[in-house]
N, C-alpha and C. Protein backbone atom coordinates (compact mmCIF):
# COMPACT_ATOMS: atom_id res chain seq x y z
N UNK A 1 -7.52 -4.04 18.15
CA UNK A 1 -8.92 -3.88 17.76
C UNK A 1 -9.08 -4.44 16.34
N UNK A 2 -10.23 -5.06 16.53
CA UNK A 2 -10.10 -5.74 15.04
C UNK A 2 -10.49 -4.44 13.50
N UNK A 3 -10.12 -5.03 12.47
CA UNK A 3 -10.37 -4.02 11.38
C UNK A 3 -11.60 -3.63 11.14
N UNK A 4 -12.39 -4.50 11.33
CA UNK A 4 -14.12 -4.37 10.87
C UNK A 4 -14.80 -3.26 11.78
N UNK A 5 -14.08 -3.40 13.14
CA UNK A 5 -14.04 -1.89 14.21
C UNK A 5 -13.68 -0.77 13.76
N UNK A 6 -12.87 -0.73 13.71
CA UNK A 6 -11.85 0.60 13.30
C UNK A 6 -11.39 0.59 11.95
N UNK A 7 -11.90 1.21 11.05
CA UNK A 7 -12.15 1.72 9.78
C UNK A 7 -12.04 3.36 9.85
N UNK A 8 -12.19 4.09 10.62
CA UNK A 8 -11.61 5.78 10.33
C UNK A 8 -10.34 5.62 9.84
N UNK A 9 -9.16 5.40 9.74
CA UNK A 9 -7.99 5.42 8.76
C UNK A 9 -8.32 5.13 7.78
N UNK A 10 -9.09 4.11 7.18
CA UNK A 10 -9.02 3.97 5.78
C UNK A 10 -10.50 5.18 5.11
N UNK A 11 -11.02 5.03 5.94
CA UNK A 11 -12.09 6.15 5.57
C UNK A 11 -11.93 7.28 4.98
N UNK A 12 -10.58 7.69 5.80
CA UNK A 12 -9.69 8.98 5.94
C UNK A 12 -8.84 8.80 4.27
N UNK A 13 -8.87 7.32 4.23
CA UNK A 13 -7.69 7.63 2.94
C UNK A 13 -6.48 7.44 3.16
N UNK A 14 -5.63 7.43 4.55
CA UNK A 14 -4.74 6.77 4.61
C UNK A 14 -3.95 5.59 4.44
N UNK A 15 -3.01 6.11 4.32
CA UNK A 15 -1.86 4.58 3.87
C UNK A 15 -1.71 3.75 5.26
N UNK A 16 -0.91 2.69 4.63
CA UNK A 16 -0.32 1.59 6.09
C UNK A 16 0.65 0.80 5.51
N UNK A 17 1.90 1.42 5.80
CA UNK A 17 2.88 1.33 5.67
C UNK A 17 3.93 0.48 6.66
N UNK A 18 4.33 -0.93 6.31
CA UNK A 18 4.93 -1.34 7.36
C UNK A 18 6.61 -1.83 7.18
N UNK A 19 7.50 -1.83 8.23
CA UNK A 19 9.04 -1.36 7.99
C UNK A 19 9.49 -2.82 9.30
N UNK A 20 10.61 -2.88 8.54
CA UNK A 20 11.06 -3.93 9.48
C UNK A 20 12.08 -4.77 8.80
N UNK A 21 13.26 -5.14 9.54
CA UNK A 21 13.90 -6.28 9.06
C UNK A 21 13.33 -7.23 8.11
N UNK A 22 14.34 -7.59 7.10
CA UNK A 22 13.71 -9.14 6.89
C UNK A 22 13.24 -10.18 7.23
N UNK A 23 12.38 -10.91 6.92
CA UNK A 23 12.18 -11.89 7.48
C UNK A 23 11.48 -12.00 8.37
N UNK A 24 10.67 -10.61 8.78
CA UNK A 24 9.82 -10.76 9.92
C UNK A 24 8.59 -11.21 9.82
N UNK A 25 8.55 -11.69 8.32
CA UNK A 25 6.60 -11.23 8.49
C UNK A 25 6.20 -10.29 7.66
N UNK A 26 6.39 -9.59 7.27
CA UNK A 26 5.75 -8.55 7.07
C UNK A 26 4.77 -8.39 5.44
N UNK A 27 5.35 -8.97 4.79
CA UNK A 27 5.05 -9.54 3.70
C UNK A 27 3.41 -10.25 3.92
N UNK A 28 3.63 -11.45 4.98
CA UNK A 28 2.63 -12.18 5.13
C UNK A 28 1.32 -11.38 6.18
N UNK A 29 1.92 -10.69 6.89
CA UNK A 29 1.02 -9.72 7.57
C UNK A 29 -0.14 -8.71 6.45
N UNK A 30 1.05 -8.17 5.76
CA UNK A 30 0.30 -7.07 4.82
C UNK A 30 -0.95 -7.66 4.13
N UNK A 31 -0.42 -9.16 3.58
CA UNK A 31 -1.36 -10.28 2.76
C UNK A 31 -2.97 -10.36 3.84
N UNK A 32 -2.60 -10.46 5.05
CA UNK A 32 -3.60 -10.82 5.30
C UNK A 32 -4.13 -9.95 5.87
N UNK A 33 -3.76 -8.42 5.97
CA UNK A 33 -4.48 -7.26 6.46
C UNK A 33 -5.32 -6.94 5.02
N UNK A 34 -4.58 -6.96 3.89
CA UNK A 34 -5.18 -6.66 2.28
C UNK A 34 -5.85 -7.59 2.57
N UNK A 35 -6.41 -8.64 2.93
CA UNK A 35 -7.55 -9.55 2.25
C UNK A 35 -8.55 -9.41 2.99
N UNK A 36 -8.53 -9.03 4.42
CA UNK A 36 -9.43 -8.84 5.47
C UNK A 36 -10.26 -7.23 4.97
N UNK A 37 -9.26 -6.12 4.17
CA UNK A 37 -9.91 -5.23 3.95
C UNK A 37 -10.57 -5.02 2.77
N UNK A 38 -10.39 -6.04 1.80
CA UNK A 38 -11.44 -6.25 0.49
C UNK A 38 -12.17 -7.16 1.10
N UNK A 39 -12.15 -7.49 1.98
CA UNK A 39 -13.66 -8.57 3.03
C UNK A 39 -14.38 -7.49 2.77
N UNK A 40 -13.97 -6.26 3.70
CA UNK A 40 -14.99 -5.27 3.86
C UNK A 40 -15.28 -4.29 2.19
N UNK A 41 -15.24 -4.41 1.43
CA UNK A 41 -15.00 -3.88 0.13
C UNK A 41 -14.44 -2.41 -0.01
N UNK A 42 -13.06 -2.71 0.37
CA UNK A 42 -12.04 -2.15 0.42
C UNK A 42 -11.17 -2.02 -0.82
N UNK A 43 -10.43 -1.15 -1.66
CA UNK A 43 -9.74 -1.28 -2.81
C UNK A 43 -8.08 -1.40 -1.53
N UNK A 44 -7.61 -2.31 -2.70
CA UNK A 44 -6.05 -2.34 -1.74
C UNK A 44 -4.87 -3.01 -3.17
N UNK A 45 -4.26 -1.98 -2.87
CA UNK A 45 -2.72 -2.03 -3.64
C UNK A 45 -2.19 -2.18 -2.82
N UNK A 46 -1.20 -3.34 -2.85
CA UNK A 46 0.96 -3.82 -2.16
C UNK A 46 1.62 -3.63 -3.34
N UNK A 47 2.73 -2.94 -2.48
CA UNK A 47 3.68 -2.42 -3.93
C UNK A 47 4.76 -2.89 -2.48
N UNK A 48 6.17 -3.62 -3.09
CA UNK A 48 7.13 -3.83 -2.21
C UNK A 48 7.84 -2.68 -2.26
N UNK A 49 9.04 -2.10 -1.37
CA UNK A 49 9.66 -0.93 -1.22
C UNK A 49 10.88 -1.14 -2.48
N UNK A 50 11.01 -2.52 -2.71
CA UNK A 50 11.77 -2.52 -4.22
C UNK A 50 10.97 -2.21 -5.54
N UNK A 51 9.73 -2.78 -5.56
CA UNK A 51 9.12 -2.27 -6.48
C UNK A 51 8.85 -0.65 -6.38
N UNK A 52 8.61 -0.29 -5.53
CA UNK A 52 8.31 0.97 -5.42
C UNK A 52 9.43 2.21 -6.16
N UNK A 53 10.90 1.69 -5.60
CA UNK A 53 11.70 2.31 -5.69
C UNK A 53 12.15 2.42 -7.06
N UNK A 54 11.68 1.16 -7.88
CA UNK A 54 12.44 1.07 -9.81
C UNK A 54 11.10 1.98 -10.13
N UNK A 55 9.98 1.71 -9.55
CA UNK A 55 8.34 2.59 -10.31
C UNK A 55 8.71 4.13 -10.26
N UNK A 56 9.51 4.65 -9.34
CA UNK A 56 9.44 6.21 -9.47
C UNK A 56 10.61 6.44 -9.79
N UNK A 57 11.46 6.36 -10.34
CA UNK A 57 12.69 6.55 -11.16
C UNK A 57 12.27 6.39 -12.83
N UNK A 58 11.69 5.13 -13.06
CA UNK A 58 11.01 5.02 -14.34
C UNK A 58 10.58 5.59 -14.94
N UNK A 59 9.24 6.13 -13.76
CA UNK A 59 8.42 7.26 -14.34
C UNK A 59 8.97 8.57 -14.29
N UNK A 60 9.57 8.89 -13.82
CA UNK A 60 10.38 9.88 -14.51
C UNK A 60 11.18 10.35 -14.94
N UNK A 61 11.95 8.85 -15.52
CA UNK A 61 12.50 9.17 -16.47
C UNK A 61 11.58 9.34 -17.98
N UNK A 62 10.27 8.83 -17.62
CA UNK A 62 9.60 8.72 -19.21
C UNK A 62 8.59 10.11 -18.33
N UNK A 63 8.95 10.84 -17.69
CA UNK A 63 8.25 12.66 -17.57
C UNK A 63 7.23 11.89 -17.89
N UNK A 64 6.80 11.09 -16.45
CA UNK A 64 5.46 10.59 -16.19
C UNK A 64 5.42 10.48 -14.51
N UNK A 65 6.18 11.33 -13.88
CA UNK A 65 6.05 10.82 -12.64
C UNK A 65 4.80 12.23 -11.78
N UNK A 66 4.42 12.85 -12.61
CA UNK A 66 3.62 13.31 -11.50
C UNK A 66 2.32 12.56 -11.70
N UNK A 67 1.82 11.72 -13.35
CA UNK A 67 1.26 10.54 -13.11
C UNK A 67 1.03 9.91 -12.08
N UNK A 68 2.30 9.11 -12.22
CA UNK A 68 2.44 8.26 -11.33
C UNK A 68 2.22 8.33 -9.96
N UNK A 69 3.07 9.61 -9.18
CA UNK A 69 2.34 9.77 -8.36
C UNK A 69 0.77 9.91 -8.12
N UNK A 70 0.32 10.70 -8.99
CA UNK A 70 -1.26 10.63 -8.31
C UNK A 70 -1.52 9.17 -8.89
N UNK A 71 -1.47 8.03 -8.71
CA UNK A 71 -2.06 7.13 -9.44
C UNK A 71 -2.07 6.69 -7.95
N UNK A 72 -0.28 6.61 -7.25
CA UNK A 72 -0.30 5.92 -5.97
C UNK A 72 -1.23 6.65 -4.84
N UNK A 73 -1.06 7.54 -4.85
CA UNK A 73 -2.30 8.33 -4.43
C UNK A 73 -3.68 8.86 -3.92
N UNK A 74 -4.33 7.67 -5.02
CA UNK A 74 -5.81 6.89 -5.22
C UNK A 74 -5.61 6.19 -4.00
């Protein structure tokens, strides 16, 4: 179903989170699900699962991670 249909998940506030081998795609998928949903004026953050993983160690080590969390959150 296309996105412009089905909008209750993001309505809701939910994430979309996608997992998979390398090399599948997924990268380029996410790109073009994020651009289709600021079509619809959508706010959209990609954070890679490497970036993700140095961002919450960081932050708390600098006793900023419940920050941080609510930032990802939004």
């Amino acid at each position: 179903m296309p996105l412009a249909q089905d909008q209750a998940w993001l309505k809701r506030g939910e994430k979309l989170l996608l997992f998979g081998p390398s090399g599948v795609g997924k990268t380029h998928l996410t790109a073009a699900i994020g651009r289709a949903l600021v079509a619809l004026g959508a706010r959209v953050r990609f954070l890679s699962a490497t970036t993700l993983v140095q961002l919450l160690p960081s932050a708390k080590a600098n006793l900023q991670l419940q920050s941080a969390l609510l930032k990802l959150d939004q």
